[in-house]
N, C-alpha and C. Protein backbone atom coordinates (compact mmCIF):
# COMPACT_ATOMS: atom_id res chain seq x y z
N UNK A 1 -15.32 -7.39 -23.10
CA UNK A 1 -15.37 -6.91 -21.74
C UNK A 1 -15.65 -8.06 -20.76
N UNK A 2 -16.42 -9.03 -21.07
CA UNK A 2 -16.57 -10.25 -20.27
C UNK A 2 -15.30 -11.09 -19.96
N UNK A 3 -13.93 -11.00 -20.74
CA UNK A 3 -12.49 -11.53 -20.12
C UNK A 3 -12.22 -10.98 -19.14
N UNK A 4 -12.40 -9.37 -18.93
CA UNK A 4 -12.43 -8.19 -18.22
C UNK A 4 -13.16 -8.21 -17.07
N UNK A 5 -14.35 -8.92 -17.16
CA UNK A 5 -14.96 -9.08 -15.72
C UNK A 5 -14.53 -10.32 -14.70
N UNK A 6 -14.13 -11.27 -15.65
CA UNK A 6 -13.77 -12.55 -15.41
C UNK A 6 -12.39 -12.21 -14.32
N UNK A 7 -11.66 -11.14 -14.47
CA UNK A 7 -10.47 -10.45 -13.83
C UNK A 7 -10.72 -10.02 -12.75
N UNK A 8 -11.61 -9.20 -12.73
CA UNK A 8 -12.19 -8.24 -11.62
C UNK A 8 -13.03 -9.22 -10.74
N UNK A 9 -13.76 -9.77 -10.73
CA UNK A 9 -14.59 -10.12 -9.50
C UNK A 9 -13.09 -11.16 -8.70
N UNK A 10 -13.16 -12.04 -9.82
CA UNK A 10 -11.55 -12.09 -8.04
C UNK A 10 -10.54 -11.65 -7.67
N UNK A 11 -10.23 -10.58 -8.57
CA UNK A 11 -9.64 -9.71 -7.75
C UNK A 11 -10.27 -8.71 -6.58
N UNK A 12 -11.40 -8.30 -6.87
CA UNK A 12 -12.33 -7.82 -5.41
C UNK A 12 -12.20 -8.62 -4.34
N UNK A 13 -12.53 -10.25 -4.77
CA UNK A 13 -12.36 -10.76 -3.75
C UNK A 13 -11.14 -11.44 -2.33
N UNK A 14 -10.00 -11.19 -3.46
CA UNK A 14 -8.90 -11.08 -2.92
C UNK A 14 -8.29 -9.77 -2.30
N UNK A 15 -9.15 -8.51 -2.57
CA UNK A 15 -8.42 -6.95 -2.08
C UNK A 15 -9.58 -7.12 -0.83
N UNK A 16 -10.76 -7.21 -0.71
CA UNK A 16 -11.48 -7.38 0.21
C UNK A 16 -11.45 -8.44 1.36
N UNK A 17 -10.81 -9.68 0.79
CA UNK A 17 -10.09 -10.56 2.02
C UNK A 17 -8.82 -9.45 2.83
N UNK A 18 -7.60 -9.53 1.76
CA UNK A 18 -6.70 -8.78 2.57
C UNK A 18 -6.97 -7.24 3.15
N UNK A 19 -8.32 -6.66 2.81
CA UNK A 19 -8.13 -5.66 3.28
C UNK A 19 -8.66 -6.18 5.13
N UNK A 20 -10.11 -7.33 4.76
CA UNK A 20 -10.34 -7.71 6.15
C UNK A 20 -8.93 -8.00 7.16
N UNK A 21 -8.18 -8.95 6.63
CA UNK A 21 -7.06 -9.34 6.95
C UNK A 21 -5.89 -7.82 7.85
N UNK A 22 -5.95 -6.82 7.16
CA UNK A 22 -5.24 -6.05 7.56
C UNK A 22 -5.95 -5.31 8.67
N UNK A 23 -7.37 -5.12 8.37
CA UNK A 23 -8.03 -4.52 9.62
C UNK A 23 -8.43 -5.32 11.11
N UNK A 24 -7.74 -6.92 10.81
CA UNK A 24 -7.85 -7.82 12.33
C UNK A 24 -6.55 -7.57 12.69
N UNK A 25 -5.26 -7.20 11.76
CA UNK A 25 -3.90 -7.05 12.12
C UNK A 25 -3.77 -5.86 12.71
N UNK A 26 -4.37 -4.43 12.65
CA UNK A 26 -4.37 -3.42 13.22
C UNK A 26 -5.02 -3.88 14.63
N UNK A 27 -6.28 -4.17 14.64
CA UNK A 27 -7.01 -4.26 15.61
C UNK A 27 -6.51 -5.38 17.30
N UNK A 28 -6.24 -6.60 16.41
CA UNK A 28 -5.44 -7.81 17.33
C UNK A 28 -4.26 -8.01 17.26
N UNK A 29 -3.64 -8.22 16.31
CA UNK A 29 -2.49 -8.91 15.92
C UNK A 29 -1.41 -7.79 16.21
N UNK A 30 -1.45 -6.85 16.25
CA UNK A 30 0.15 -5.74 15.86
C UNK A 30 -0.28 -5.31 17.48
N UNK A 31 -0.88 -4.79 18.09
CA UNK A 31 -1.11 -4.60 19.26
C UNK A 31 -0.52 -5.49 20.24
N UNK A 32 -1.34 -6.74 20.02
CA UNK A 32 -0.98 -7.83 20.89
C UNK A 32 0.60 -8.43 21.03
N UNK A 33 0.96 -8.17 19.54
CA UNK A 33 2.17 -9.04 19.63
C UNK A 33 3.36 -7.64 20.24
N UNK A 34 3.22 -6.24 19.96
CA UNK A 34 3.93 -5.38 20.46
C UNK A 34 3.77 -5.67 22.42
N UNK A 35 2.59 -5.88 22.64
CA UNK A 35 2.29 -5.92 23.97
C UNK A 35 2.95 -7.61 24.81
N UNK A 36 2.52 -7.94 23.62
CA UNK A 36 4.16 -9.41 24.74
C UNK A 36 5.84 -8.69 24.35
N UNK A 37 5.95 -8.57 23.27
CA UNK A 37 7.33 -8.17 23.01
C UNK A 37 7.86 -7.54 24.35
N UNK A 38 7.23 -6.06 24.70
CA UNK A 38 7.43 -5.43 25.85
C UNK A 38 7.49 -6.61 27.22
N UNK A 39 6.25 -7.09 27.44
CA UNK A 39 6.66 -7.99 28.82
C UNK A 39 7.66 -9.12 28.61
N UNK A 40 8.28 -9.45 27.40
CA UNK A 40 9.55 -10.39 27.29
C UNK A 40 10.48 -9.66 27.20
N UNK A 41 10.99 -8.44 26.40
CA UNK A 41 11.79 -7.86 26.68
C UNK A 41 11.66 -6.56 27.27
N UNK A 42 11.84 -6.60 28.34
CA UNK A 42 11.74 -4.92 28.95
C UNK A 42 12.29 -3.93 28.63
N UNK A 43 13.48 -4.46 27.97
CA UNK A 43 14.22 -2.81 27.60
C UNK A 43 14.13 -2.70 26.58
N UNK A 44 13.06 -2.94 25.94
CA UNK A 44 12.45 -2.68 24.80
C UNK A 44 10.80 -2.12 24.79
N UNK A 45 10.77 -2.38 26.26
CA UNK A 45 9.04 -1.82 26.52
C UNK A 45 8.64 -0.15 26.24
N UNK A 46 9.82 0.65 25.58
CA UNK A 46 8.90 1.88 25.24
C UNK A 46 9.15 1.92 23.75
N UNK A 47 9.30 0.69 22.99
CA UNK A 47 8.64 0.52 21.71
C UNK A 47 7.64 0.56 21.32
N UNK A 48 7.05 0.04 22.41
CA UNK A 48 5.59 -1.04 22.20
C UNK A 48 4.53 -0.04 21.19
N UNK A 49 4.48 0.99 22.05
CA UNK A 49 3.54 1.78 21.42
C UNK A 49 3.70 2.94 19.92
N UNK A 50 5.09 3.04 19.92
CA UNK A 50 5.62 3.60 18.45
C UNK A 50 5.59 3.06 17.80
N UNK A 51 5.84 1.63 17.92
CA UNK A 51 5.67 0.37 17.08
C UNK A 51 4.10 0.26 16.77
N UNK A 52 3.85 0.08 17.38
CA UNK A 52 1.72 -0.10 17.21
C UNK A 52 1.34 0.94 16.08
N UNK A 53 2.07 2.15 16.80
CA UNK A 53 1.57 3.06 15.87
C UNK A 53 2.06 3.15 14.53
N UNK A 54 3.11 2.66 14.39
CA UNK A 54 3.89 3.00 13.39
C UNK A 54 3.17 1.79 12.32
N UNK A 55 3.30 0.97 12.88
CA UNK A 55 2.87 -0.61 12.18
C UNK A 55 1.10 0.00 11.81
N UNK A 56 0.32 0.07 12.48
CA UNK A 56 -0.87 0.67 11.83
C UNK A 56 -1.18 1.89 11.02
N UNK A 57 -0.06 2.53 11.43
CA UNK A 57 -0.36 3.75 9.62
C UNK A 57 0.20 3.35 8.46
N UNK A 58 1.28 1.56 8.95
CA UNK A 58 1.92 1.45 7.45
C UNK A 58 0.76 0.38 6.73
N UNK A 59 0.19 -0.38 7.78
CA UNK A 59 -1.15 -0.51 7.31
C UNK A 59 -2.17 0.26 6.69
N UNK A 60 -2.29 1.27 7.04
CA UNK A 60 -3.51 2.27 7.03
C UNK A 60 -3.06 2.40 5.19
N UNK A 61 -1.63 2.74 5.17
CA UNK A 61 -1.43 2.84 3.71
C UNK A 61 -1.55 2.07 2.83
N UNK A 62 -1.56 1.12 3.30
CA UNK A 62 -1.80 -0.31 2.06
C UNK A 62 -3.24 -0.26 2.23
N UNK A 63 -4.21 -0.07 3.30
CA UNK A 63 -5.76 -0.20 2.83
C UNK A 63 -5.94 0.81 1.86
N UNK A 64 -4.94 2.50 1.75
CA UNK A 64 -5.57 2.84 1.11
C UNK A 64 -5.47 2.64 -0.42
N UNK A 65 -4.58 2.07 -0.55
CA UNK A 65 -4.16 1.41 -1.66
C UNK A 65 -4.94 0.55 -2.28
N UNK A 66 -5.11 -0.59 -1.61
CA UNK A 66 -6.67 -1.30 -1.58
C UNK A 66 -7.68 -0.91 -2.33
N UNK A 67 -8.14 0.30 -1.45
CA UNK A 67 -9.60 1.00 -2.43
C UNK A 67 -9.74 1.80 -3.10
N UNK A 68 -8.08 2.28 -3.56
CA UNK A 68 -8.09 3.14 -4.60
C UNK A 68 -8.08 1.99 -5.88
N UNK A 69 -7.16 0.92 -5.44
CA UNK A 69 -7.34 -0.26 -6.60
C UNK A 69 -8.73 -0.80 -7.12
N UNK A 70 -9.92 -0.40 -5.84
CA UNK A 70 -10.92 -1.34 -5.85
C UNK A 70 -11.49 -0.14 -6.97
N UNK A 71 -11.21 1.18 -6.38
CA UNK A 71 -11.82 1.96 -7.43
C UNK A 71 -11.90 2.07 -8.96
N UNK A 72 -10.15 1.74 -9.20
CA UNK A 72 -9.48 1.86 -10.49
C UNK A 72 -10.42 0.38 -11.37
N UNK A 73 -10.98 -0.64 -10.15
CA UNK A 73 -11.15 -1.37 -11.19
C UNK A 73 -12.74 -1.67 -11.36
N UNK A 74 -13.54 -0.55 -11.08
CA UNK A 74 -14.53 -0.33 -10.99
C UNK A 74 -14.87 0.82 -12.55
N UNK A 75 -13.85 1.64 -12.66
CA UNK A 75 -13.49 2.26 -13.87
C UNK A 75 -13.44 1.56 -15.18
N UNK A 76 -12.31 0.56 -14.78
CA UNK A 76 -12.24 -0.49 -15.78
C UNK A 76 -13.21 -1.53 -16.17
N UNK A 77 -14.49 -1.38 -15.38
CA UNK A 77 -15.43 -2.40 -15.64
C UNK A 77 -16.15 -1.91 -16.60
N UNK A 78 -16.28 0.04 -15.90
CA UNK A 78 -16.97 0.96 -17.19
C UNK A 78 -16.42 1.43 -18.00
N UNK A 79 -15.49 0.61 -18.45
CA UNK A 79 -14.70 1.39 -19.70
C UNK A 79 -14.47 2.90 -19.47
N UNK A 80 -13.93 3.45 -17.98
CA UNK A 80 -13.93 4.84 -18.14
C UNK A 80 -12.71 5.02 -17.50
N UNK A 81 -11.89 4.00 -17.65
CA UNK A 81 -10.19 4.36 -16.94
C UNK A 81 -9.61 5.67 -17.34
N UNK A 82 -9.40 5.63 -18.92
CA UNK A 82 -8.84 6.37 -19.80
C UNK A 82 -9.68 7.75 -19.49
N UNK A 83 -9.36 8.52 -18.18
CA UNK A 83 -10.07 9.86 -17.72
C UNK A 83 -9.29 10.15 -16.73
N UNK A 84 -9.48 11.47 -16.48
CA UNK A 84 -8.98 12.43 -15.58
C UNK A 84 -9.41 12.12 -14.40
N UNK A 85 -10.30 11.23 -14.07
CA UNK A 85 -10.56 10.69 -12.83
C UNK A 85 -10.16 9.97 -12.55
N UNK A 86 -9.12 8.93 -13.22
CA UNK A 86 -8.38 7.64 -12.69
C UNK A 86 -7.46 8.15 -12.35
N UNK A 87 -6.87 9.35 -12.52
CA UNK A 87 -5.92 10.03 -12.42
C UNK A 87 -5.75 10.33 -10.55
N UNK A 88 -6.82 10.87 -10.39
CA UNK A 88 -7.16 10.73 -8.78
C UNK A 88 -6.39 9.97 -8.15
N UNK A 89 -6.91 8.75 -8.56
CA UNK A 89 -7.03 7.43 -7.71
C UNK A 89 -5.41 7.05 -7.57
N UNK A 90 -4.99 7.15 -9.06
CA UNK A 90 -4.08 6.80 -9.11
C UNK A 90 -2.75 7.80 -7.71
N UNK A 91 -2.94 8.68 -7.99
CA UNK A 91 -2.22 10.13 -7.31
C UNK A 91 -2.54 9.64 -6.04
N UNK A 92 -3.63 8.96 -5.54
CA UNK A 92 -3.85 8.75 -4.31
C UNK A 92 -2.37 7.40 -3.69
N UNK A 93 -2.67 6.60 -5.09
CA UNK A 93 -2.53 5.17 -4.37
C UNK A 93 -0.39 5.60 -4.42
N UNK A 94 -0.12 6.42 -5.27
CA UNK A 94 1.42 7.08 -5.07
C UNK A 94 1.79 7.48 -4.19
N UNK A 95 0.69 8.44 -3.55
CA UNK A 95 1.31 9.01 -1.87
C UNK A 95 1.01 8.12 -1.26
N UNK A 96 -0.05 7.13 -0.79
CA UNK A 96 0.11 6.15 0.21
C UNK A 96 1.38 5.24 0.25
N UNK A 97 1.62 4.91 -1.00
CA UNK A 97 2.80 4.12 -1.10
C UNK A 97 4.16 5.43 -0.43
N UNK A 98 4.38 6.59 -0.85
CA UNK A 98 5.48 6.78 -0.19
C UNK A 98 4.97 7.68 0.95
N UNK A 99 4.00 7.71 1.74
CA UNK A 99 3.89 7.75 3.27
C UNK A 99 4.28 6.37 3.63
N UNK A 100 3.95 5.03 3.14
CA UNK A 100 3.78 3.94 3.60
C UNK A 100 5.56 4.03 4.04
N UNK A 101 6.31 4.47 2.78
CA UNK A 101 7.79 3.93 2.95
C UNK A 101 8.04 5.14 3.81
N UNK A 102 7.90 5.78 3.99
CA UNK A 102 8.90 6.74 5.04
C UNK A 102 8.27 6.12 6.25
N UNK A 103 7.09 5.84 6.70
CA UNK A 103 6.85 4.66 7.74
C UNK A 103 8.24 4.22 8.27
N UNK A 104 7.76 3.26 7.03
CA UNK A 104 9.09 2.19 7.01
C UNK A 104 10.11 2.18 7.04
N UNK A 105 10.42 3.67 6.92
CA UNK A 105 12.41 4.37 6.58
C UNK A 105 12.11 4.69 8.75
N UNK A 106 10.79 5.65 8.91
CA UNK A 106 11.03 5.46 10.57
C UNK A 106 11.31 4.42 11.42
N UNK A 107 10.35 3.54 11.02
CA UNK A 107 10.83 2.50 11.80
C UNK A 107 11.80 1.70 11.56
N UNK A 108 12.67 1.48 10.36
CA UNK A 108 14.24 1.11 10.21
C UNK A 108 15.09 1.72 10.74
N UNK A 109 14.76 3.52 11.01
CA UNK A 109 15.65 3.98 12.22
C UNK A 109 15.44 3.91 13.64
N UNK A 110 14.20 3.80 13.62
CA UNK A 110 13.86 3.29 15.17
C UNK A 110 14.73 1.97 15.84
N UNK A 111 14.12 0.72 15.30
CA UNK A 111 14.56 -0.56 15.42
C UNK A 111 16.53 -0.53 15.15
N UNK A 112 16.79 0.18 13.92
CA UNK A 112 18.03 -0.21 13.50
C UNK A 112 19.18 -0.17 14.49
N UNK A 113 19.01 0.96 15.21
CA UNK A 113 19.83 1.24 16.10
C UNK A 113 19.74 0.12 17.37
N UNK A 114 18.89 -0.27 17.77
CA UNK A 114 18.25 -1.24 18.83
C UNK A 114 18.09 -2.54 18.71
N UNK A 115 18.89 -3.09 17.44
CA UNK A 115 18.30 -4.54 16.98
C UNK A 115 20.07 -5.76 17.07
N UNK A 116 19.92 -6.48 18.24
CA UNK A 116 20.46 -7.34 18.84
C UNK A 116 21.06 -7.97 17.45
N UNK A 117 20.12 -8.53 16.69
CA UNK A 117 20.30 -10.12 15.85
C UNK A 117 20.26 -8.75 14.34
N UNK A 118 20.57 -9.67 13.20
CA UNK A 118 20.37 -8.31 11.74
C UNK A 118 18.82 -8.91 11.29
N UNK A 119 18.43 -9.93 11.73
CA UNK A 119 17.28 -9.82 11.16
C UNK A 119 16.11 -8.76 10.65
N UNK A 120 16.05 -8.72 12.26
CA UNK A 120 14.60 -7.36 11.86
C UNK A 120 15.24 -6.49 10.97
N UNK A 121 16.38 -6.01 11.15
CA UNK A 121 16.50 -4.53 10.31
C UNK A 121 16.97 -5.25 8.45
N UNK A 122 17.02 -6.41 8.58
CA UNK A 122 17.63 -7.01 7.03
C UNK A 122 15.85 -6.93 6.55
N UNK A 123 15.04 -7.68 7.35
CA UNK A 123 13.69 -7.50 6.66
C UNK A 123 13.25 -6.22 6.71
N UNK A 124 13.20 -4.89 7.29
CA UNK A 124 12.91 -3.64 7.21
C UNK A 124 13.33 -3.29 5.78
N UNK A 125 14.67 -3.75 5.24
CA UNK A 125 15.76 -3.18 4.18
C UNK A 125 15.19 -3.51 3.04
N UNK A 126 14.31 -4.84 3.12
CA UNK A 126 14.02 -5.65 2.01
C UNK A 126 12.31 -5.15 1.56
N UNK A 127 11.65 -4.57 2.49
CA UNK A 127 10.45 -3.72 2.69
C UNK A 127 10.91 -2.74 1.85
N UNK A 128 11.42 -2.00 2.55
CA UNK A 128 12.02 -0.62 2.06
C UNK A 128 12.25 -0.86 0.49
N UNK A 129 13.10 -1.45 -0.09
CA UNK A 129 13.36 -1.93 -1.36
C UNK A 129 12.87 -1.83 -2.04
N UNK A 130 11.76 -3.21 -1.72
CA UNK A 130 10.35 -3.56 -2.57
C UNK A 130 9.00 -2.43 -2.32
N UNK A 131 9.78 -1.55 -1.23
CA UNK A 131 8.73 -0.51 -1.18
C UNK A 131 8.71 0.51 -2.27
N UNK A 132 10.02 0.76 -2.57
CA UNK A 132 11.18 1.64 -3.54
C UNK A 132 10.12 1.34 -4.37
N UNK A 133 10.11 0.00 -5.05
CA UNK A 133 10.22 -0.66 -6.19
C UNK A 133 8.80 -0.15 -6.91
N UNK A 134 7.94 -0.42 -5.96
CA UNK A 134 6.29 -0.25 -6.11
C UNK A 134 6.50 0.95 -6.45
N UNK A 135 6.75 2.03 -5.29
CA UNK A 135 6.23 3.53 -5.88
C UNK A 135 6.81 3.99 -6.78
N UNK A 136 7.86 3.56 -7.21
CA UNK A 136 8.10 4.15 -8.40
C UNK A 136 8.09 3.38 -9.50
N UNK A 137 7.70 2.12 -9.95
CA UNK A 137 6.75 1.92 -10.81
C UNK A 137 5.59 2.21 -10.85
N UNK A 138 4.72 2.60 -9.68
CA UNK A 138 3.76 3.55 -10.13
C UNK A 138 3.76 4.73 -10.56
N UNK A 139 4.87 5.32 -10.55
CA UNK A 139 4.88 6.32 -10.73
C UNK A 139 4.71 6.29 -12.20
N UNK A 140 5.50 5.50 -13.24
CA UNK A 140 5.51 5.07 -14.24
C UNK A 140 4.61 4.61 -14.92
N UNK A 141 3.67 3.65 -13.81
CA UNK A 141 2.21 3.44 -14.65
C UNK A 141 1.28 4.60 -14.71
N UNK A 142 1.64 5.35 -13.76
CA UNK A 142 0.50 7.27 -13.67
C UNK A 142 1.47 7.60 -15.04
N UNK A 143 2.13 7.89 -15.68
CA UNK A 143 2.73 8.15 -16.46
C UNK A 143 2.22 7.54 -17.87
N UNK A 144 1.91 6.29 -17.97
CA UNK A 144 1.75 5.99 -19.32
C UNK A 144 0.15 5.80 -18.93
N UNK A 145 -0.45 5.71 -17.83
CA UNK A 145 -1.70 6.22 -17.91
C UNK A 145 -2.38 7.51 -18.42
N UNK A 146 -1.64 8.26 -18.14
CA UNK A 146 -1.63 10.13 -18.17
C UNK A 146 -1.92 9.52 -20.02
N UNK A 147 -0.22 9.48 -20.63
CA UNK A 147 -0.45 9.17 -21.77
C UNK A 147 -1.60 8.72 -23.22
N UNK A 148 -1.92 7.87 -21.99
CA UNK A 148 -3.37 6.64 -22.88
C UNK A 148 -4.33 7.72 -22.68
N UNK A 149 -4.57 8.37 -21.55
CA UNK A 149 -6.09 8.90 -21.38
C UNK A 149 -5.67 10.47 -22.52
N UNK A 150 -4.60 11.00 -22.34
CA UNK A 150 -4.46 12.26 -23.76
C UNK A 150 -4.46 11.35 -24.72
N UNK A 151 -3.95 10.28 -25.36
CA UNK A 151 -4.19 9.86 -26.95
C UNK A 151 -6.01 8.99 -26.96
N UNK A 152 -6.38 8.78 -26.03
CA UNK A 152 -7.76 8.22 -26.06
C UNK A 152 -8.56 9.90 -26.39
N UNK A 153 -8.47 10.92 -25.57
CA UNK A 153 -8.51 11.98 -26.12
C UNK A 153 -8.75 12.48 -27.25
N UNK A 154 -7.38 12.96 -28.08
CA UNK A 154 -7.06 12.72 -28.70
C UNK A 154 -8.08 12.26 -30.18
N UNK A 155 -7.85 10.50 -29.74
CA UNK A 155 -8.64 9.80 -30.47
C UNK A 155 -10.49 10.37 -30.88
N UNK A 156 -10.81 10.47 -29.67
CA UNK A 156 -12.12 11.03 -29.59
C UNK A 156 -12.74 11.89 -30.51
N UNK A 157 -11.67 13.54 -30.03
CA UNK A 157 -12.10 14.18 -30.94
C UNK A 157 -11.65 13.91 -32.58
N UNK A 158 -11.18 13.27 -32.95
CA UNK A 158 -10.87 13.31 -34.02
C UNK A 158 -12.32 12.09 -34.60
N UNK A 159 -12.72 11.30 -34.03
CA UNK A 159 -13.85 10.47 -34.47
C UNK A 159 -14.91 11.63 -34.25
């Protein structure tokens, strides 16, 4: 279990940087930069605020992702993954991921229609993708999780 801890403390410390990280990007950064966008381009100034919003709930979903991870590996410190309670976490961190992408499917229709250059909407596409990609390999890891925690089961009663 001590290789096991050796894992976990920096990974805390890396989900707890980026989660700080995401909560100065809600707060300063996605605000601010929607709020010049508008005074440089004007006919784009009733983005500003769908955008803000939109950009901070696709945030909101990756924090919660964050501390369902922080949870899962708080489990794993107590040897108590293999339970019906990781199961939770897990179920949690699946719907954030696909609230996160339908976010992201809104605001690819928002922008798509409105976007001068293909950039923005080529990086929306490539989000979207790798958004794909995540939730439904999680879906797959809730799946052979489900698995492990019935044959750990399983295992139990039979010891």
């Amino acid at each position: 279990m001590s290789s096991m801890r050796r894992v976990v403390v920096p990974l805390r410390i890396l989900l707890a940087s980026a989660f700080a990280l995401m909560v100065m990007g809600q707060v300063f950064s996605m605000p601010g930069q929607f709020a010049h966008m508008a005074r440089e381009s004007p006919q784009d100034a009733d983005l500003r605020w769908p955008l803000t919003v939109l950009s901070a709930l696709v945030l909101l979903c990756v924090q919660v992702v964050v501390v369902c991870t922080w949870r899962l590996l708080t489990m794993v410190r107590e040897d108590r993954i293999f339970s019906a309670r990781s199961l939770v976490w897990v179920d949690a961190i699946v719907r954030a991921i696909a609230a996160g992408w339908a976010l992201l499917l809104v605001t690819f229709v928002l922008l798509g229609s409105r976007a001068t250059d293909p950039g923005t909407p080529l990086v929306l596409v490539v989000l979207l993708l790798a958004g794909g990609v995540v939730g439904l390999l999680m879906v797959v890891m809730r799946a052979l999780l489900l698995q492990a925690t019935t044959l750990r089961t399983d295992m139990e009663s039979v010891i």
